[in-house]
C-alpha atoms as a PDB file:
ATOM      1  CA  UNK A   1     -15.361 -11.918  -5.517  1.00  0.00           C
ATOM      2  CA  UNK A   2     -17.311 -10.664  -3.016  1.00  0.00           C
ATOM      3  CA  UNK A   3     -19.741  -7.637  -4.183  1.00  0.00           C
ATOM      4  CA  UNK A   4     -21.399  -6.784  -1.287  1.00  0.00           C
ATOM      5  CA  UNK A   5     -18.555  -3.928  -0.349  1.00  0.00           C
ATOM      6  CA  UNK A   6     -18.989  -2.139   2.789  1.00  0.00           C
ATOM      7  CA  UNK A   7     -17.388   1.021   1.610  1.00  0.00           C
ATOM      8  CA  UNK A   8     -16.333   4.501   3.494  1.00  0.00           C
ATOM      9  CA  UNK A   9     -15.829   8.159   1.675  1.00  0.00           C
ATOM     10  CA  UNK A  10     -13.136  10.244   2.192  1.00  0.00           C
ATOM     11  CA  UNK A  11     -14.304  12.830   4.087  1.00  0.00           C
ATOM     12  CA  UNK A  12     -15.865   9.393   6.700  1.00  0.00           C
ATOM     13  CA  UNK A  13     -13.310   9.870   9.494  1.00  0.00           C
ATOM     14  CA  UNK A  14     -10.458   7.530  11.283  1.00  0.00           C
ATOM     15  CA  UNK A  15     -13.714   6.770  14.021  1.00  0.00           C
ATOM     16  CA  UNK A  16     -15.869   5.374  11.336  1.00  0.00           C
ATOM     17  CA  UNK A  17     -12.696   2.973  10.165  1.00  0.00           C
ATOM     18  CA  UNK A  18     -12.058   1.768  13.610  1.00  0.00           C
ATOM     19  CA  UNK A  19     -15.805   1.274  14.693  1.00  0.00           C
ATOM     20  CA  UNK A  20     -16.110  -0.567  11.020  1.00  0.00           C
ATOM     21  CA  UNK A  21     -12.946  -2.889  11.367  1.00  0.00           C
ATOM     22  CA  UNK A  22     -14.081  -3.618  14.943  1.00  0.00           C
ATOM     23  CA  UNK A  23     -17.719  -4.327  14.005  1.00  0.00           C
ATOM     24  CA  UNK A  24     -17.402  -6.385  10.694  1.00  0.00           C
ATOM     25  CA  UNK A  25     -13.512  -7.708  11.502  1.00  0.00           C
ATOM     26  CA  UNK A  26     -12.813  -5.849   7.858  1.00  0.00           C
ATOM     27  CA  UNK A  27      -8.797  -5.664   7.111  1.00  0.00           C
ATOM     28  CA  UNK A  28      -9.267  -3.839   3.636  1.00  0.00           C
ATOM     29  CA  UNK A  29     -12.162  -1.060   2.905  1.00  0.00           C
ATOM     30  CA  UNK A  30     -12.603   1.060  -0.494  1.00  0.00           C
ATOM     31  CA  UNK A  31     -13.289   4.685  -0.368  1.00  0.00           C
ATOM     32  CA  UNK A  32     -15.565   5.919  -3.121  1.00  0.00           C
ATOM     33  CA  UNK A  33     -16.991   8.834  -3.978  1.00  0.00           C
ATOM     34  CA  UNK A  34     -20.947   9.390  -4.359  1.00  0.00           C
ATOM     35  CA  UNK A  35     -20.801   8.011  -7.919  1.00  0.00           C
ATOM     36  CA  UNK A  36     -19.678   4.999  -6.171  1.00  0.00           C
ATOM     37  CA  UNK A  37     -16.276   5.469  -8.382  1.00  0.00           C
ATOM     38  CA  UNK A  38     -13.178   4.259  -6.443  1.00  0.00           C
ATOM     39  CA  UNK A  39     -11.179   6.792  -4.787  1.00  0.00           C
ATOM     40  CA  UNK A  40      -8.345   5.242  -2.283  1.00  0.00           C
ATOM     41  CA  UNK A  41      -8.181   2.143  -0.135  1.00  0.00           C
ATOM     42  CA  UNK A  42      -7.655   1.943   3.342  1.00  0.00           C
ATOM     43  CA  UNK A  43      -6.660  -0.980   5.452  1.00  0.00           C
ATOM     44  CA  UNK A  44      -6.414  -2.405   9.122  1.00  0.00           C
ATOM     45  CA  UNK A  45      -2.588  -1.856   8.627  1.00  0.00           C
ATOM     46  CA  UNK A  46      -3.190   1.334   7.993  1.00  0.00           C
ATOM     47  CA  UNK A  47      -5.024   2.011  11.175  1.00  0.00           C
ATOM     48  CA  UNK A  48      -2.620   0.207  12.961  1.00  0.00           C
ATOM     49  CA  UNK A  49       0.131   3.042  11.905  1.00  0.00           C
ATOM     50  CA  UNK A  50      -2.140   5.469  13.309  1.00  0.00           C
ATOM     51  CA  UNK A  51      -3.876   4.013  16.213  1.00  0.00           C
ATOM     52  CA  UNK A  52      -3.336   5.462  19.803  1.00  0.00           C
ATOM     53  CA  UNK A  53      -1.422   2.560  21.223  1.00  0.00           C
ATOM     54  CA  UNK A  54      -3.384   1.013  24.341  1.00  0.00           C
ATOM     55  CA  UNK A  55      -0.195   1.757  26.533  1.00  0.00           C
ATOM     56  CA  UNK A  56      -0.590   5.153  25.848  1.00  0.00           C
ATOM     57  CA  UNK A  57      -3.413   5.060  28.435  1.00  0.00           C
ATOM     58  CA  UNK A  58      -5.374   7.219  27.044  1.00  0.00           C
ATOM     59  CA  UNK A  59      -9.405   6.851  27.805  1.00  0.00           C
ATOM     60  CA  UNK A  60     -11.226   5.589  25.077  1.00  0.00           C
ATOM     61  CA  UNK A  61     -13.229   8.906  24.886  1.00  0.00           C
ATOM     62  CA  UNK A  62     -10.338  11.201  23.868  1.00  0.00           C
ATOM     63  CA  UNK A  63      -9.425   8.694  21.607  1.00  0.00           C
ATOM     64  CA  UNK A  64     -12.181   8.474  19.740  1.00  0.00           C
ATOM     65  CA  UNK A  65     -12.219  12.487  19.930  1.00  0.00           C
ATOM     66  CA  UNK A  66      -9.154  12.457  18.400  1.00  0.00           C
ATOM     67  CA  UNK A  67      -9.919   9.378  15.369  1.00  0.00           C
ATOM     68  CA  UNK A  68     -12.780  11.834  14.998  1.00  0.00           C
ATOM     69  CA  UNK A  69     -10.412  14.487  13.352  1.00  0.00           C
ATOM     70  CA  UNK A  70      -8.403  12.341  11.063  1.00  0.00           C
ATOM     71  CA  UNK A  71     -10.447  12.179   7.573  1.00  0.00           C
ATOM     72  CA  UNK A  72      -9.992   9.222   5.783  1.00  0.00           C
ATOM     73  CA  UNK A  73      -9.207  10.790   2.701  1.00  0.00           C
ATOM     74  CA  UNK A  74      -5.899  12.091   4.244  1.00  0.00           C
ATOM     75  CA  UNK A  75      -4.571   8.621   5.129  1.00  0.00           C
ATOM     76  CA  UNK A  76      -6.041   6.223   2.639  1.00  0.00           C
ATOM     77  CA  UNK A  77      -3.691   5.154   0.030  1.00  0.00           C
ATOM     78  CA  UNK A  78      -4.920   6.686  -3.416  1.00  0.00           C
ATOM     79  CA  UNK A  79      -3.100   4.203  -5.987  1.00  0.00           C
ATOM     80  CA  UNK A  80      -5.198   1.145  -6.141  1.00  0.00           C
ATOM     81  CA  UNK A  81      -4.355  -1.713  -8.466  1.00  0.00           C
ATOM     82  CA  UNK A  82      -7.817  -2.994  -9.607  1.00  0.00           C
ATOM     83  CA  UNK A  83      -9.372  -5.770 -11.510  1.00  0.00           C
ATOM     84  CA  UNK A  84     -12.137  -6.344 -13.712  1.00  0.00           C
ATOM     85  CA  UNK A  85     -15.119  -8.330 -13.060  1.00  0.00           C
ATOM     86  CA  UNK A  86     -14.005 -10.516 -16.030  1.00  0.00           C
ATOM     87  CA  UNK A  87     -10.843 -11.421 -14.559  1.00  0.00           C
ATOM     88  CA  UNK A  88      -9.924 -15.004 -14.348  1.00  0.00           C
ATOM     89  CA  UNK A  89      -8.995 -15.673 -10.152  1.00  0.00           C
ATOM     90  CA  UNK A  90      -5.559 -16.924 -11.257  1.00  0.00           C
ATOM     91  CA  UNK A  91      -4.621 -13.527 -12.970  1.00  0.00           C
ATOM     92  CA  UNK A  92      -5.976 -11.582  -9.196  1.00  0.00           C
ATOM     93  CA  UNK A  93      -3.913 -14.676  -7.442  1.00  0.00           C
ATOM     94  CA  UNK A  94      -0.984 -12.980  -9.479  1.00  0.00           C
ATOM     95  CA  UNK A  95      -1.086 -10.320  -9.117  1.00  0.00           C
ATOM     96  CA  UNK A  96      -1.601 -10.379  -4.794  1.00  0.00           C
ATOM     97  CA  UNK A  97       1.287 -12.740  -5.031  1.00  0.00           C
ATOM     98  CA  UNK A  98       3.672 -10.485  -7.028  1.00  0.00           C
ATOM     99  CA  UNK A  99       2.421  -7.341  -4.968  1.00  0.00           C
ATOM    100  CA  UNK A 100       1.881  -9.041  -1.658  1.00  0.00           C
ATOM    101  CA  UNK A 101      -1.489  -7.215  -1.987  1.00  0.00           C
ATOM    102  CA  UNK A 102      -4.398  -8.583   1.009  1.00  0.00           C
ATOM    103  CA  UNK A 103      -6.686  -7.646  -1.952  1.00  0.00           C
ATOM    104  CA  UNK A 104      -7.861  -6.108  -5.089  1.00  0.00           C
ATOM    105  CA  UNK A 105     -10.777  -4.020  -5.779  1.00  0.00           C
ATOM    106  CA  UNK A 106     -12.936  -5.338  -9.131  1.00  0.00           C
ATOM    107  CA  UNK A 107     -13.828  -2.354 -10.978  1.00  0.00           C
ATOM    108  CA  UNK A 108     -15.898  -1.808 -13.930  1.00  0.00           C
ATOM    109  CA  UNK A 109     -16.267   1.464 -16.324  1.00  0.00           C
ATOM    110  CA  UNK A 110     -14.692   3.911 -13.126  1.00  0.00           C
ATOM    111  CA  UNK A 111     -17.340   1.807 -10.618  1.00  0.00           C
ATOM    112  CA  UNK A 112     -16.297  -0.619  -7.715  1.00  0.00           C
ATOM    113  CA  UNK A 113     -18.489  -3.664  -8.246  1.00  0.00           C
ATOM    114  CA  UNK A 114     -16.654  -6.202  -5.804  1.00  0.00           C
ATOM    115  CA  UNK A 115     -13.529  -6.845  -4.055  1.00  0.00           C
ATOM    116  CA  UNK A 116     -11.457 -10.173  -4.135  1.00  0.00           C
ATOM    117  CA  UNK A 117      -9.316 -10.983  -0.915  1.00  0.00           C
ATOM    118  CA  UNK A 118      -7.441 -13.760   0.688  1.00  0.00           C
ATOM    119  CA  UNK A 119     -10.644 -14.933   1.887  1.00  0.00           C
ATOM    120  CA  UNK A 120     -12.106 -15.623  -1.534  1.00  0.00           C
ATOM    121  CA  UNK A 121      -9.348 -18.050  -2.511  1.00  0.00           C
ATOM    122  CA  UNK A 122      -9.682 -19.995   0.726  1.00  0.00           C
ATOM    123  CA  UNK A 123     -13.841 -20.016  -0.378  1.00  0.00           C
ATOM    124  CA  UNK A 124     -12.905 -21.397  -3.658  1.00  0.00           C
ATOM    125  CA  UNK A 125     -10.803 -23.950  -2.580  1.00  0.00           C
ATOM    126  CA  UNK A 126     -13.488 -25.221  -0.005  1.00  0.00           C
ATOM    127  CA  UNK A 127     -16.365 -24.793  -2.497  1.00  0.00           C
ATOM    128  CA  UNK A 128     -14.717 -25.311  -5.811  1.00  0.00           C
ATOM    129  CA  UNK A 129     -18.087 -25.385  -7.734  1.00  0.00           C
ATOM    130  CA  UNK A 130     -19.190 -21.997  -6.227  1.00  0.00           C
END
């Protein structure tokens, strides 16, 4: 699990998303709320739906004018499946698998404490003792 989250809020707009999945090469970001409680989910697919294509030829300014206006709260997905930090990493590897799910947010009493993602398994398997 990873716990450090970088995390957005719903009322954070489509801008913020693209300048975070461009600057940390995120694919999956929670939304929470000031209580740091877990609101939605939003992912690079998601984006992708709503991105300008680049053939559109539109200049990068009005796009960004236009990401500006597009709340994150309107396009995030609200149903999360979660874990709990006392999960075991085959019963998260299950449940991706069954729900072809790129990850799972680990929550605890309402609170997002980490997220597990394809990335964590491959970590394990390198550094099985970590």
């Amino acid at each position: 699990m990873t716990s450090d989250v970088f995390c957005l809020h719903a009322d954070d707009t489509l801008k913020d998303l693209d300048e975070v999945l461009t600057w940390k090469k995120f694919r999956h970001v929670p939304v929470i709320d000031d209580e740091r409680r877990l609101v939605g989910l939003v992912t690079h697919r998601d984006f992708l739906t709503l991105a300008i294509s680049k053939l559109a030829k539109v200049r990068k300014e009005e796009t960004f004018g236009l990401y500006s206006g597009v709340r994150i709260g309107d396009v995030m997905g609200k149903k999360v499946t979660t874990i709990g930090p006392d999960a075991k990493l085959s019963e998260a590897a299950e449940v991706m698998l069954k729900y072809r799910f790129g990850c799972l947010p680990v929550v605890q009493d309402s609170r997002l404490v980490g997220i597990i993602t394809e990335s964590d398994f491959v970590r394990a398997l390198l550094k099985p003792e970590a």
